[in-house]
Every structure is written in structure tokens, then in C-alpha cells.
C-alpha atoms as a PDB file:
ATOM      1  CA  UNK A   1     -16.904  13.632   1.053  1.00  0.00           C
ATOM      2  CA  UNK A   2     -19.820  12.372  -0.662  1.00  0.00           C
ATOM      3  CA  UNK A   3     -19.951   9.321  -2.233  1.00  0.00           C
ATOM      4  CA  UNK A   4     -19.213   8.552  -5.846  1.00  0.00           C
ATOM      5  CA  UNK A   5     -18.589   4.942  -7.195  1.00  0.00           C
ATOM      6  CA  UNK A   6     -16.067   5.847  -9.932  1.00  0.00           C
ATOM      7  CA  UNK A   7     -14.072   8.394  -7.810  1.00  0.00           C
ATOM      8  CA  UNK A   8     -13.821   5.574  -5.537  1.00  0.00           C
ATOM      9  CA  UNK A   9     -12.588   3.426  -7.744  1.00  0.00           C
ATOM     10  CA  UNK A  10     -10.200   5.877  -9.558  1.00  0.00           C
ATOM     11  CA  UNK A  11      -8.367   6.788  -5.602  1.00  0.00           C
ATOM     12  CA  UNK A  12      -8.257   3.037  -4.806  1.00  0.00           C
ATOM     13  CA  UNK A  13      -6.456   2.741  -8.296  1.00  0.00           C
ATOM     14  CA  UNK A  14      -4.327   5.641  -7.690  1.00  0.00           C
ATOM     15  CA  UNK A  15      -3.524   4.147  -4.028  1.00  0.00           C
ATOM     16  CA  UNK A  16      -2.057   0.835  -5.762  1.00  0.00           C
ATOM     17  CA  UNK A  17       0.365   2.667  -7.659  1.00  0.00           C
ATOM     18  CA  UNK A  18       1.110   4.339  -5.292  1.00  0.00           C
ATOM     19  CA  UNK A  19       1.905   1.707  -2.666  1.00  0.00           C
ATOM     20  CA  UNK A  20       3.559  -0.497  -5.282  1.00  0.00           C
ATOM     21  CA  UNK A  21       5.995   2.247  -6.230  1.00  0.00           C
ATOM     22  CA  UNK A  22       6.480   2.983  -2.731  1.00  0.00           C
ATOM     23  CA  UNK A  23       7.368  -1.152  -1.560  1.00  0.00           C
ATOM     24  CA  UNK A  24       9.581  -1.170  -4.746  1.00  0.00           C
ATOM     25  CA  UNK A  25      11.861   1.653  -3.449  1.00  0.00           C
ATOM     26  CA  UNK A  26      11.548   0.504   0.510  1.00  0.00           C
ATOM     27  CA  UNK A  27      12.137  -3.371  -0.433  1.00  0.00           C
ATOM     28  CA  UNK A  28      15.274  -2.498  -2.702  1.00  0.00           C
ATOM     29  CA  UNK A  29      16.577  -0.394   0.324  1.00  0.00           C
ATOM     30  CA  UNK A  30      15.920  -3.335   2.733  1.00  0.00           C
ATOM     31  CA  UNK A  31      17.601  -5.248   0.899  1.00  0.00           C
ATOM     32  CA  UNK A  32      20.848  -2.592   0.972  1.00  0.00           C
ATOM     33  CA  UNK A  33      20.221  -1.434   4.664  1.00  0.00           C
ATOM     34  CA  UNK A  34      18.797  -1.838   8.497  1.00  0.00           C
ATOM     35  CA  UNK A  35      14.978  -2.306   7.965  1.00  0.00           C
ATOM     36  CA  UNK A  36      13.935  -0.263  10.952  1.00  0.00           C
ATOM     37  CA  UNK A  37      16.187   2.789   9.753  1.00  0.00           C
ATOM     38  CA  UNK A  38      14.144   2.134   5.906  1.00  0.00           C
ATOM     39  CA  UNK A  39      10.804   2.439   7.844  1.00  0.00           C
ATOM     40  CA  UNK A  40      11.600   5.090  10.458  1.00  0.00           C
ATOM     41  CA  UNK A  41      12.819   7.476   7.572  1.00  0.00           C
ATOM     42  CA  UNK A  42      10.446   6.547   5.439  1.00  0.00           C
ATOM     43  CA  UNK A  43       7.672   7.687   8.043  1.00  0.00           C
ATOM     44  CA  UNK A  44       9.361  10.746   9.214  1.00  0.00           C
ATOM     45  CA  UNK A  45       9.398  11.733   5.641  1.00  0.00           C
ATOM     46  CA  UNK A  46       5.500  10.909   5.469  1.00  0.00           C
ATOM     47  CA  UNK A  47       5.164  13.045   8.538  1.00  0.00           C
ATOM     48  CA  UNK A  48       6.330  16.087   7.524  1.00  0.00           C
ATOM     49  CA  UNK A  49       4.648  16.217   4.254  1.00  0.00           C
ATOM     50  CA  UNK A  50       1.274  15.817   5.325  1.00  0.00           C
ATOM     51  CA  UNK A  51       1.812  17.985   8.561  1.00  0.00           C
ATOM     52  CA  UNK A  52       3.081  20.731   5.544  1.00  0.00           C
ATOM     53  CA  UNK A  53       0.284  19.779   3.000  1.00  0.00           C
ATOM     54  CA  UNK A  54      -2.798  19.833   6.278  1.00  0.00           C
ATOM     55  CA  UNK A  55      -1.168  23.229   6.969  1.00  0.00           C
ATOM     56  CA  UNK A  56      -1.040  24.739   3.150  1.00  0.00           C
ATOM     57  CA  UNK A  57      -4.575  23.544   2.769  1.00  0.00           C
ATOM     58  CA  UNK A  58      -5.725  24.581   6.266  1.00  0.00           C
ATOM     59  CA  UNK A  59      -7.818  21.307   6.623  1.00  0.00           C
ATOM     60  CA  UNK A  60      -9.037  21.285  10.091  1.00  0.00           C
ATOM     61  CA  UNK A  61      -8.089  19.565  12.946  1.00  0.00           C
ATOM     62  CA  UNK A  62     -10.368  16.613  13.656  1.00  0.00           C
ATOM     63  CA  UNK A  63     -11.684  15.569  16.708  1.00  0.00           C
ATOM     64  CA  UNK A  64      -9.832  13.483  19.378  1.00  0.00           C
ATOM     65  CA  UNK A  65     -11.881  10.277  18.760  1.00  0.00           C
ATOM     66  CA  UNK A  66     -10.360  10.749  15.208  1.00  0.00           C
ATOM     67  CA  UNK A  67      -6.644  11.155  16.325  1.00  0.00           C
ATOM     68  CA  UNK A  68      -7.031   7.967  18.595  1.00  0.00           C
ATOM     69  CA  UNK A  69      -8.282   6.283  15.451  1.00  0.00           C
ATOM     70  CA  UNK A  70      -5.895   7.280  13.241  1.00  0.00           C
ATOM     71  CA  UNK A  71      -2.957   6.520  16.236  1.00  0.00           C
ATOM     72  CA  UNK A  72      -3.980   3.027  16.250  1.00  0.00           C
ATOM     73  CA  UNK A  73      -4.673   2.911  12.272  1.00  0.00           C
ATOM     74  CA  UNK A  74      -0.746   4.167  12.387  1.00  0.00           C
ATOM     75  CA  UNK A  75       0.375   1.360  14.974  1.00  0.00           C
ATOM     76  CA  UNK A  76      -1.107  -1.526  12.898  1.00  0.00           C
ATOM     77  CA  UNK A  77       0.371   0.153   9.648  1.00  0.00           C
ATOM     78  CA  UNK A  78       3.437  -0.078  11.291  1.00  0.00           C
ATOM     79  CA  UNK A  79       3.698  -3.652  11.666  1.00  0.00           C
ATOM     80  CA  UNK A  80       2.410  -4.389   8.083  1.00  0.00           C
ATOM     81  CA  UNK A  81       5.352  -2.295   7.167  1.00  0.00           C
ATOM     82  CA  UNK A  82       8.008  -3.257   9.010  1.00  0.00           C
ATOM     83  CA  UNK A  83       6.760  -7.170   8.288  1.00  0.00           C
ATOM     84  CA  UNK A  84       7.095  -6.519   4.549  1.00  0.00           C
ATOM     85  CA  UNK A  85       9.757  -4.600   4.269  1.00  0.00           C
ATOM     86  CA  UNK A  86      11.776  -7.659   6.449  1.00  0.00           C
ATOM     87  CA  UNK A  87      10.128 -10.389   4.207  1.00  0.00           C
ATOM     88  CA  UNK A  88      10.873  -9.049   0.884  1.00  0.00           C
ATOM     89  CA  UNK A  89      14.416  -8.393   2.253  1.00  0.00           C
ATOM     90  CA  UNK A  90      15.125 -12.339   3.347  1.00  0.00           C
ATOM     91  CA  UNK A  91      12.460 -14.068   1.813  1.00  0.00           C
ATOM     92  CA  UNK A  92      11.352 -14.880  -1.864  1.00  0.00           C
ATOM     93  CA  UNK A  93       9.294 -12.029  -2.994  1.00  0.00           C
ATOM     94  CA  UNK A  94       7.157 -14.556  -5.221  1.00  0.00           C
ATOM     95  CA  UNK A  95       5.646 -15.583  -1.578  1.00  0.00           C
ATOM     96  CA  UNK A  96       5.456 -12.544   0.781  1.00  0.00           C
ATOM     97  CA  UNK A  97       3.922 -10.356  -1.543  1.00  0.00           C
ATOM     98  CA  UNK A  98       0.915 -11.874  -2.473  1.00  0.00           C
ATOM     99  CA  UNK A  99       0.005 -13.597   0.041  1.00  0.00           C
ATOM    100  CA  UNK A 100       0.791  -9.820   2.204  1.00  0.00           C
ATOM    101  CA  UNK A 101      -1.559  -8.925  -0.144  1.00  0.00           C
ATOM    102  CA  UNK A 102      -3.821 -11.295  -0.673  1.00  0.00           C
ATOM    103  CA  UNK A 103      -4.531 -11.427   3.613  1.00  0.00           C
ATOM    104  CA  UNK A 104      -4.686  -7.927   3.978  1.00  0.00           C
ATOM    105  CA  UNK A 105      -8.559  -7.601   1.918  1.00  0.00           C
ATOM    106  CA  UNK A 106     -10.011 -10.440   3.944  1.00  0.00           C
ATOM    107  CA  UNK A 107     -10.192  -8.770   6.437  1.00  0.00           C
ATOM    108  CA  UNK A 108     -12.054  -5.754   4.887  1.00  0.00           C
ATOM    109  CA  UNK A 109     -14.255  -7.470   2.490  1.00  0.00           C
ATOM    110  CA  UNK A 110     -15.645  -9.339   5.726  1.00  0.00           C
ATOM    111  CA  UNK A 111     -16.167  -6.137   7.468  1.00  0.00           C
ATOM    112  CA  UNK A 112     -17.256  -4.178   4.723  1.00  0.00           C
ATOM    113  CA  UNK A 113     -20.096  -7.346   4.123  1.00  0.00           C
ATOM    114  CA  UNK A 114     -21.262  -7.217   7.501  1.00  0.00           C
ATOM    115  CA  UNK A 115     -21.406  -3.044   7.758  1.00  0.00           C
ATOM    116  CA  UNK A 116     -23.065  -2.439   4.049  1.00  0.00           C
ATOM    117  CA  UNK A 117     -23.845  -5.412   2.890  1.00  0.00           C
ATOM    118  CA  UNK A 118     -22.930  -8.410   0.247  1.00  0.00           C
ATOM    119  CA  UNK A 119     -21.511  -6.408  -2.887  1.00  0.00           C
ATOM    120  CA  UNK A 120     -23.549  -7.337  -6.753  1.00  0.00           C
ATOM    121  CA  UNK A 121     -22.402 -10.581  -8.066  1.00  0.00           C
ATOM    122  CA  UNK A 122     -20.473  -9.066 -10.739  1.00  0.00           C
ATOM    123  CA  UNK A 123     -18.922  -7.176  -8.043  1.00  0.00           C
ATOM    124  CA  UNK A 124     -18.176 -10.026  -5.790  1.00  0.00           C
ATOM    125  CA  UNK A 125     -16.533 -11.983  -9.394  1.00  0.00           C
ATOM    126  CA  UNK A 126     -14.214  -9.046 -10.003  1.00  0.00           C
ATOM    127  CA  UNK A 127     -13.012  -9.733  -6.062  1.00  0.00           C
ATOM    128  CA  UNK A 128     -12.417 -12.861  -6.663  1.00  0.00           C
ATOM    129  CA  UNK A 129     -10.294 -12.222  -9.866  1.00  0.00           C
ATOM    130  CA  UNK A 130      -8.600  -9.626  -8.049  1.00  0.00           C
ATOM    131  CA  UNK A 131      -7.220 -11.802  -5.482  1.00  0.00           C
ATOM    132  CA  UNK A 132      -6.291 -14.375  -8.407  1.00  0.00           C
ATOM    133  CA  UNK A 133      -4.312 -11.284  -9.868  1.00  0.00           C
ATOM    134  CA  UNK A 134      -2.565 -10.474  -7.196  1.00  0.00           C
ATOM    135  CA  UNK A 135      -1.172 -14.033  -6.606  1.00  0.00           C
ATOM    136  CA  UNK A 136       0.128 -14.457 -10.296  1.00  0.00           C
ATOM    137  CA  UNK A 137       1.247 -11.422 -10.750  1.00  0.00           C
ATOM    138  CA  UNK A 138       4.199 -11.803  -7.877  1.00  0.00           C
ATOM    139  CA  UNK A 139       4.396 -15.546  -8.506  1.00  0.00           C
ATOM    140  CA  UNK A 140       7.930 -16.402  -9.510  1.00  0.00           C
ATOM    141  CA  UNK A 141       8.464 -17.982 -12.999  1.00  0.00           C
ATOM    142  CA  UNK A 142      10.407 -21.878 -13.487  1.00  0.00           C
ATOM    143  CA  UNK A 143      13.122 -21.819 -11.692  1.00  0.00           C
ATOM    144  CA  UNK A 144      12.925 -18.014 -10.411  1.00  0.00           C
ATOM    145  CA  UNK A 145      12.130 -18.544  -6.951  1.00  0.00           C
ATOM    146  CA  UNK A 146      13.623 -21.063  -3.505  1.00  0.00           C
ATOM    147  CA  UNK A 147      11.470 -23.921  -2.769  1.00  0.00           C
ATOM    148  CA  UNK A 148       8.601 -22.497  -0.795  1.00  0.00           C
ATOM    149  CA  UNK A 149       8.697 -23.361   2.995  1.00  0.00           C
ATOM    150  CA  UNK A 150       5.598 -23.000   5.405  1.00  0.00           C
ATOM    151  CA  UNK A 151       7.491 -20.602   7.882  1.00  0.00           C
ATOM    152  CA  UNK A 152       8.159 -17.992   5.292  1.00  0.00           C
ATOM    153  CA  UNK A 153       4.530 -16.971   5.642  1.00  0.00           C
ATOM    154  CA  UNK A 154       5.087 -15.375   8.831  1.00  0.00           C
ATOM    155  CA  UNK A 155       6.067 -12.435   7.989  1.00  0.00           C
ATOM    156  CA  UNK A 156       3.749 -11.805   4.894  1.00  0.00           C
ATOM    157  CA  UNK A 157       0.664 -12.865   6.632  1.00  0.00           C
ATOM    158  CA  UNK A 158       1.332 -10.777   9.656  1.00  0.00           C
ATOM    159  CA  UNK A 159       2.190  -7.742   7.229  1.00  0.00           C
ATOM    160  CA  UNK A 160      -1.071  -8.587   5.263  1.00  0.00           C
ATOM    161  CA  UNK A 161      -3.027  -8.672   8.773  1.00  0.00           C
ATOM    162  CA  UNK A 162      -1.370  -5.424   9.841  1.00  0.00           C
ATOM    163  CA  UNK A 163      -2.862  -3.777   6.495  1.00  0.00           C
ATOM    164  CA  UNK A 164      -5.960  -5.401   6.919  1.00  0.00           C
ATOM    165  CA  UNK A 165      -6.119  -3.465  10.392  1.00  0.00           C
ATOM    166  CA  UNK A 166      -4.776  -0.262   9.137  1.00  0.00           C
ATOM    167  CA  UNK A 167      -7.687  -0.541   6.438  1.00  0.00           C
ATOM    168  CA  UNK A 168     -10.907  -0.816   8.962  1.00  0.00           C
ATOM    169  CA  UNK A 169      -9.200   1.635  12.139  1.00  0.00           C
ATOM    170  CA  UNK A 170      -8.305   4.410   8.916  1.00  0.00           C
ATOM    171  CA  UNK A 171     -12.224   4.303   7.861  1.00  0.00           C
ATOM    172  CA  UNK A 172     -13.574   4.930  11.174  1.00  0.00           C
ATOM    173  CA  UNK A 173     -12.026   8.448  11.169  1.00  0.00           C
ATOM    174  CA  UNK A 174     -14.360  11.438  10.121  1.00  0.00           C
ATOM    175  CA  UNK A 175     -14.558  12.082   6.439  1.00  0.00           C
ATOM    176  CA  UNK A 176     -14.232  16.151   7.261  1.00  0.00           C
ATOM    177  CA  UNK A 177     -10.819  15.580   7.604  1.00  0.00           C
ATOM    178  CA  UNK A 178      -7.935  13.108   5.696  1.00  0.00           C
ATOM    179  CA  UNK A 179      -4.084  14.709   6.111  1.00  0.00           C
ATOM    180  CA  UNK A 180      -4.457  15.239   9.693  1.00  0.00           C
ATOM    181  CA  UNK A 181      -5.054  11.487  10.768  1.00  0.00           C
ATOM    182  CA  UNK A 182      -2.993  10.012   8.372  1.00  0.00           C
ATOM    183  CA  UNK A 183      -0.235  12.500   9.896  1.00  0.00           C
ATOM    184  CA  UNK A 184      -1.250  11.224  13.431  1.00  0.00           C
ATOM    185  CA  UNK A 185      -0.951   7.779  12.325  1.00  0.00           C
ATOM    186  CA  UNK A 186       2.502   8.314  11.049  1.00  0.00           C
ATOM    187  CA  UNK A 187       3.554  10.005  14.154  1.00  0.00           C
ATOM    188  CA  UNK A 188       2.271   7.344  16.690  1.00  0.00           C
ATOM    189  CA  UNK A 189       4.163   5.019  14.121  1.00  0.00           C
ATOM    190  CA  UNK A 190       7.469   6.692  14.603  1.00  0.00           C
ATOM    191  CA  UNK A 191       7.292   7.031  18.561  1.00  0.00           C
ATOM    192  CA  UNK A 192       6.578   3.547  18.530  1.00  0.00           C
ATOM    193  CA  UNK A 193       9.553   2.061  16.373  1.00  0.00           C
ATOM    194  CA  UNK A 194      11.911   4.743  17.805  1.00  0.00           C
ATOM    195  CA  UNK A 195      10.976   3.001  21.410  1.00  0.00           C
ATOM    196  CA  UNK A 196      11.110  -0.395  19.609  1.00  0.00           C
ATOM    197  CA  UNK A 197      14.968   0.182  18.515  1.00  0.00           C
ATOM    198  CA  UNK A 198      15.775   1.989  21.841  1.00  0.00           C
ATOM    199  CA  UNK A 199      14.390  -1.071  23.978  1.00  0.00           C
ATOM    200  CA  UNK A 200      16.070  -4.007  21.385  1.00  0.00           C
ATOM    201  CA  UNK A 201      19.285  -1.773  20.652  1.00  0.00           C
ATOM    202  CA  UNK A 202      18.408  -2.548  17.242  1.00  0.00           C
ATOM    203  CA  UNK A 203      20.659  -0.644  14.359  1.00  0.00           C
ATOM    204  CA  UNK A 204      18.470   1.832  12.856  1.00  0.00           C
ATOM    205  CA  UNK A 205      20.930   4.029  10.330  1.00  0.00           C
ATOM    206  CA  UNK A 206      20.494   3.657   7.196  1.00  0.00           C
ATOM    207  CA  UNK A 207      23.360   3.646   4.503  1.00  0.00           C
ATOM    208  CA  UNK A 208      23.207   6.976   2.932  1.00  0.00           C
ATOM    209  CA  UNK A 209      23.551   5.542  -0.338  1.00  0.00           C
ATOM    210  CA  UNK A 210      19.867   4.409   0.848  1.00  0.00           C
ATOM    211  CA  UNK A 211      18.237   7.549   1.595  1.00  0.00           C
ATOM    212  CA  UNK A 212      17.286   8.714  -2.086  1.00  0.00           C
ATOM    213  CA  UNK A 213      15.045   5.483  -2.307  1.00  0.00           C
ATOM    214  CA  UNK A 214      14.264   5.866   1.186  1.00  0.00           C
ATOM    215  CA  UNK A 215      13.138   9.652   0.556  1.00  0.00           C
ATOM    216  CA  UNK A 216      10.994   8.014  -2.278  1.00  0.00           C
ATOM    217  CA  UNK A 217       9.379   4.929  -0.506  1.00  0.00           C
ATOM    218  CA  UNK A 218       7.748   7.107   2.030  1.00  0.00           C
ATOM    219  CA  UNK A 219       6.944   9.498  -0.231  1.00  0.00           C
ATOM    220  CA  UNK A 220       4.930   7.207  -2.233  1.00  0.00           C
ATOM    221  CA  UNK A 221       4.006   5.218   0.695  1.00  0.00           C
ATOM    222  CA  UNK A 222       2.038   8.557   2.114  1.00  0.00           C
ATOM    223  CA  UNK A 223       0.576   9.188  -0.984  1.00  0.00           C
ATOM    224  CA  UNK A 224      -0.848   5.549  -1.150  1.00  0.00           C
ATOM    225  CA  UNK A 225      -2.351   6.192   2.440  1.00  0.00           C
ATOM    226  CA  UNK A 226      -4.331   9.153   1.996  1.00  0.00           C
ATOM    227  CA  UNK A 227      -5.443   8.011  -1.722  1.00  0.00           C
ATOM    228  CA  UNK A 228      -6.751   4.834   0.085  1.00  0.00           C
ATOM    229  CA  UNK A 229      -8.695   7.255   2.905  1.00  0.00           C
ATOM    230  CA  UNK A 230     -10.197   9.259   0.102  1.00  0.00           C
ATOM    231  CA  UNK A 231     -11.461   6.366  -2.088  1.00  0.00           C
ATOM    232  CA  UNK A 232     -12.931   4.483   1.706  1.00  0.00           C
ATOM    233  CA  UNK A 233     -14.657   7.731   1.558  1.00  0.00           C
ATOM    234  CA  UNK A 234     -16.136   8.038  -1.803  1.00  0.00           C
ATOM    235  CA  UNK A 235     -16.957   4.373  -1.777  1.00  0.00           C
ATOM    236  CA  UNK A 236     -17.200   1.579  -0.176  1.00  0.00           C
ATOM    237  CA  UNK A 237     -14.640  -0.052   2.189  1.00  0.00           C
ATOM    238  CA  UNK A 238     -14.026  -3.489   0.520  1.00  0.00           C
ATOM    239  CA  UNK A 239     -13.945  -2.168  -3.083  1.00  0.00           C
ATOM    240  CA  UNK A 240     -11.356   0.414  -1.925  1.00  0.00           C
ATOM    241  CA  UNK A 241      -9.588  -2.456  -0.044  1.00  0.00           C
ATOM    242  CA  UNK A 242      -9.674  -4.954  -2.984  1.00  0.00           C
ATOM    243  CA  UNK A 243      -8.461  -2.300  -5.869  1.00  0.00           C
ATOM    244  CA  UNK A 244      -5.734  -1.147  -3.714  1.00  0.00           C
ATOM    245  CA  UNK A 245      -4.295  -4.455  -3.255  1.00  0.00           C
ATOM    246  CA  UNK A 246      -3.030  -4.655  -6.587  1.00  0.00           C
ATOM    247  CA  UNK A 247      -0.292  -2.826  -5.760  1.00  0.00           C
ATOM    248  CA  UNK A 248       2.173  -5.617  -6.715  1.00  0.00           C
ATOM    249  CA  UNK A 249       0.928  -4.979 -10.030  1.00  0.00           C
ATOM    250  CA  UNK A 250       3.196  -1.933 -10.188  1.00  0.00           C
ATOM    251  CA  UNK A 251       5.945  -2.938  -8.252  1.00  0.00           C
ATOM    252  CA  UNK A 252       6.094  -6.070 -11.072  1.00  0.00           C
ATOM    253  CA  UNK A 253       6.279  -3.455 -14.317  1.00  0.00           C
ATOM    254  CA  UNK A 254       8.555  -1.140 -12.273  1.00  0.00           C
ATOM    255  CA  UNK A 255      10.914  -4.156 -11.909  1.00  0.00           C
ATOM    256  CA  UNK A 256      10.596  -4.748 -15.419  1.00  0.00           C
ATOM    257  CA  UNK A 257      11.369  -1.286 -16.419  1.00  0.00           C
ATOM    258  CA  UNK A 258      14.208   0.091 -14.382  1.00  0.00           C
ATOM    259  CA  UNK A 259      15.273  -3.798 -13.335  1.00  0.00           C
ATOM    260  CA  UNK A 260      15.053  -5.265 -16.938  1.00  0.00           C
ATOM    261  CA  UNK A 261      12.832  -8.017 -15.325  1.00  0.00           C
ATOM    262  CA  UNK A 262      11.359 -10.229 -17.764  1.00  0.00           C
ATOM    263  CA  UNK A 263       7.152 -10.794 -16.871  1.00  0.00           C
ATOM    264  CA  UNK A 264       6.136 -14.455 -16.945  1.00  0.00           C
ATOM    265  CA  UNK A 265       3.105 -15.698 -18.461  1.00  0.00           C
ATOM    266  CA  UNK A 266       1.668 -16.425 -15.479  1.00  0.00           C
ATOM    267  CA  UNK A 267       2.321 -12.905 -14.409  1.00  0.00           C
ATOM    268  CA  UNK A 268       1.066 -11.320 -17.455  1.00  0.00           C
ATOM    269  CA  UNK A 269      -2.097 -13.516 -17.092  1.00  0.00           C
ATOM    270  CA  UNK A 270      -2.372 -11.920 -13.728  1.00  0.00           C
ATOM    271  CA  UNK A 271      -2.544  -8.595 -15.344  1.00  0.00           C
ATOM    272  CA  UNK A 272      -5.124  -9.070 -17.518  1.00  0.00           C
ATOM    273  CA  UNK A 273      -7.226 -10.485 -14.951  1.00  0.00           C
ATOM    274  CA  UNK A 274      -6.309  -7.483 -12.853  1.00  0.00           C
ATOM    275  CA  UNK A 275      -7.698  -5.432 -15.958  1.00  0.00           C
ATOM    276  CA  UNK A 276     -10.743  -7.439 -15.827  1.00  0.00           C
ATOM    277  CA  UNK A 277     -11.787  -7.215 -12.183  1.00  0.00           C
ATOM    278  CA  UNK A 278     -11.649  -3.356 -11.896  1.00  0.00           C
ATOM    279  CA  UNK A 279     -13.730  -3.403 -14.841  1.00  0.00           C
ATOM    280  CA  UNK A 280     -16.372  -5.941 -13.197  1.00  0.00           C
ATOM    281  CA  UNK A 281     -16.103  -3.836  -9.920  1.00  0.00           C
ATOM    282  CA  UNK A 282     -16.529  -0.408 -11.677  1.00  0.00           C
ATOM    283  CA  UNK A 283     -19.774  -2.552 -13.036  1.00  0.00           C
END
């Protein structure tokens, strides 16, 4: 894929909404049900829709190098995952998701600076507004969150360094080819957790009044993955990486909608900053 700025742009957009619709159904399931059996669904659903969509669209198979790329792309995806699904299950959500996603761009913008250079300073304003967005947009009101404690960023910082991981190892694989790597990912992701639980004896089914938002978070949760490999592709790496971590953007208005959530000013501040910094990027 050649690349184009704005389609960039418009994917890594896409990819946020995708993502946040996709944590909102697999961190109300977590929350219901065994996090392992939420992720290892999840996957397996991801799995077999882009092994059916690669086939329907007879995308070719991509090198080996690719596979191993994608494989290890899939592995640190995994732990991201599983990390933030656990943390917005037993930990204020004000605190694991941004600071999830706040940690999981540092890691590309500093790649992405040292591969193709320091972005425009308009550019470089709109990153820093983005990562301001992110944090007041999943900020608890007064009074709506547990007093913060320094080991509940375990799990959100490892999930935001598993991202971060899953962001650079995705990019290295060739641009002739999207659904097949992101289904090789997904696959070394389920051997892995299905050892995982088989080693630890962990429980791993999930309620079945779980699986419809199961079904859903890995549906979404695909679709935010191969979005995010297509706008990589058509631009550059950090931009990608920075518009697709506002995904808590979405997950906030899809609490307010179907959960009757009431947005802060803080969060609504975080918003329009949001709005800003895609504009400054697109700039």
C-alpha cells in the first residue's frame, strides 16, 4: 500500500473505535466472567474471521519472516490484552486505561522518531494533546473513583507496554499482505494462553450469559488490529500509534449511551482536545 497521509489518519481513527468498542464489551465481560476464557474466545473469534475474510479475498500468503513477525506481534498483543482486560476488571478504570494507553505510544513515537524522523511541530503539538486527551477522558469525576494506589499501575503499564510491542513487531510485516499476519498473530496468541491455563489450571469458561459480548469484543478487537496495520501502512508509525490510542474516547460515549454514564468536564475537555490533535496531526 502506498502511502497517503489522510488515509492514514482516517484507519488509525477507524482503529480507535474500533478498539474502544471492542475493550467496552471485553471489560464488561471481565467483569461478569474468567478473564482468560473473555480473551481466549475473543481471539478464536478473531481467528476465524480473518482466516475466512484472507480466504474470500484470496490475499496471499506472506512470507515466513512475516508469519514470525506477526507470531510475536500476536504474543505481545496477548499480554496487553489479558493485562487490561484483568485491570479494568479489579481496578479503577479511571487509572488503567489511560495510563494503558497513554504507555502504549511511547514506545512508537520513539521508534517511529528514530526510523523517519522528528514529526512537524504542529504534528508533534497534536501528540502531545493527544496524550492529554486520553488521560482526561478516562479520568474519574469527584468522588467517582478509589483513592489511587501506586501498585494498580501494574497491570495498565504492562498492558500499555504489551501494545506498544504489538505496534512496532505488526509494522515490520510486508505491506503485500494484512489478514494473514494478523490471523497468525491471533493464532500464536491462542496456543499460547491455551498452554498458559493448561500449565496454571486456571478456569477458562466463560459464563454463557458472556459470550454475546464476548462474540463482540473480539470482533471489534480484530477489526481494530487490521485497521491499525493498514493506517502503519499508509502512514507513518507514530501518527497511526498516537490516533489509535484514543480509543478510550469511545469506550467513554459508549458508557454514556448504553450505561447512562454521565461525562465529566474534565472528560468532555478531553474530547475536545482529542478533536483538536487529529486536526493538528492531519496538519
Amino acid at each position: 500500500m502506498s502511502e497517503s497521509p489522510l488515509l492514514g489518519i482516517g484507519f488509525g481513527l477507524a482503529a480507535a473505535s474500533s478498539w474502544g468498542a471492542g475493550d467496552f464489551c471485553g471489560g464488561l465481560a471481565s467483569k461478569r466472567t474468567h478473564v482468560y476464557g473473555v480473551v481466549i474466545l475473543s481471539q478464536l473469534v478473531g481467528l476465524g474471521l480473518l482466516i475466512l475474510l484472507a480466504l474470500l479475498l484470496a490475499e496471499p500468503v506472506p512470507a515466513h519472516t512475516d508469519i514470525l513477525w506477526a507470531g510475536l506481534a500476536g504474543l505481545a498483543g496477548t499480554v496487553g490484552l489479558v493485562a487490561l482486560y484483568r485491570g479494568l476488571a479489579t481496578g479503577p478504570m479511571g487509572v488503567v486505561a489511560p495510563v494503558a494507553a497513554v504507555t502504549s505510544v511511547i514506545l512508537p513515537l520513539i521508534f517511529g522518531a528514530f526510523l523517519e524522523g522528528i514529526p512537524a511541530w504542529s504534528q508533534l503539538l497534536g501528540f502531545g494533546l493527544a496524550l492529554c486527551a486520553v488521560w482526561l477522558i478516562t479520568r474519574p469525576g469527584p468522588g467517582g473513583g478509589s483513592r489511587f494506589q501506586a501498585r494498580a499501575l501494574a497491570l495498565p503499564l504492562l498492558a500499555g507496554l504489551g501494545f506498544g510491542v504489538f505496534f512496532i513487531l505488526i509494522d515490520h510485516v510486508s505491506a503485500s499482505a494484512v489478514l494473514w499476519p494478523l490471523a497468525a498473530a491471533r493464532a500464536a496468541s491462542v496456543l499460547v494462553l491455551l498452554v498458559v491455563v493448561l500449565l496454571t489450571r486456571q478456569r477458562a469458561k466463560p459464563a454463557e450469559s458472556q459470550i454475546p459480548l464476548i462474540l463482540m469484543s473480539g470482533l471489534f478487537d480484530t477489526g481494530g488490529n487490521a485497521l491499525y496495520a493498514l493506517a502503519a501502512r499508509a502512514g507513518r508509525l507514530d501518527i497511526a500509534a498516537v490516533l489509535s490510542s484514543l480509543y478510550p474516547a469511545v469506550t467513554v460515549v459508549l458508557a454514556r449511551l448504553i450505561l447512562k454514564e454521565q461525562l465529566s468536564r474534565q472528560q468532555g475537555l478531553g474530547l475536545a482536545l482529542a478533536m483538536i490533535a487529529v486536526i493538528l496531526i492531519a496538519s
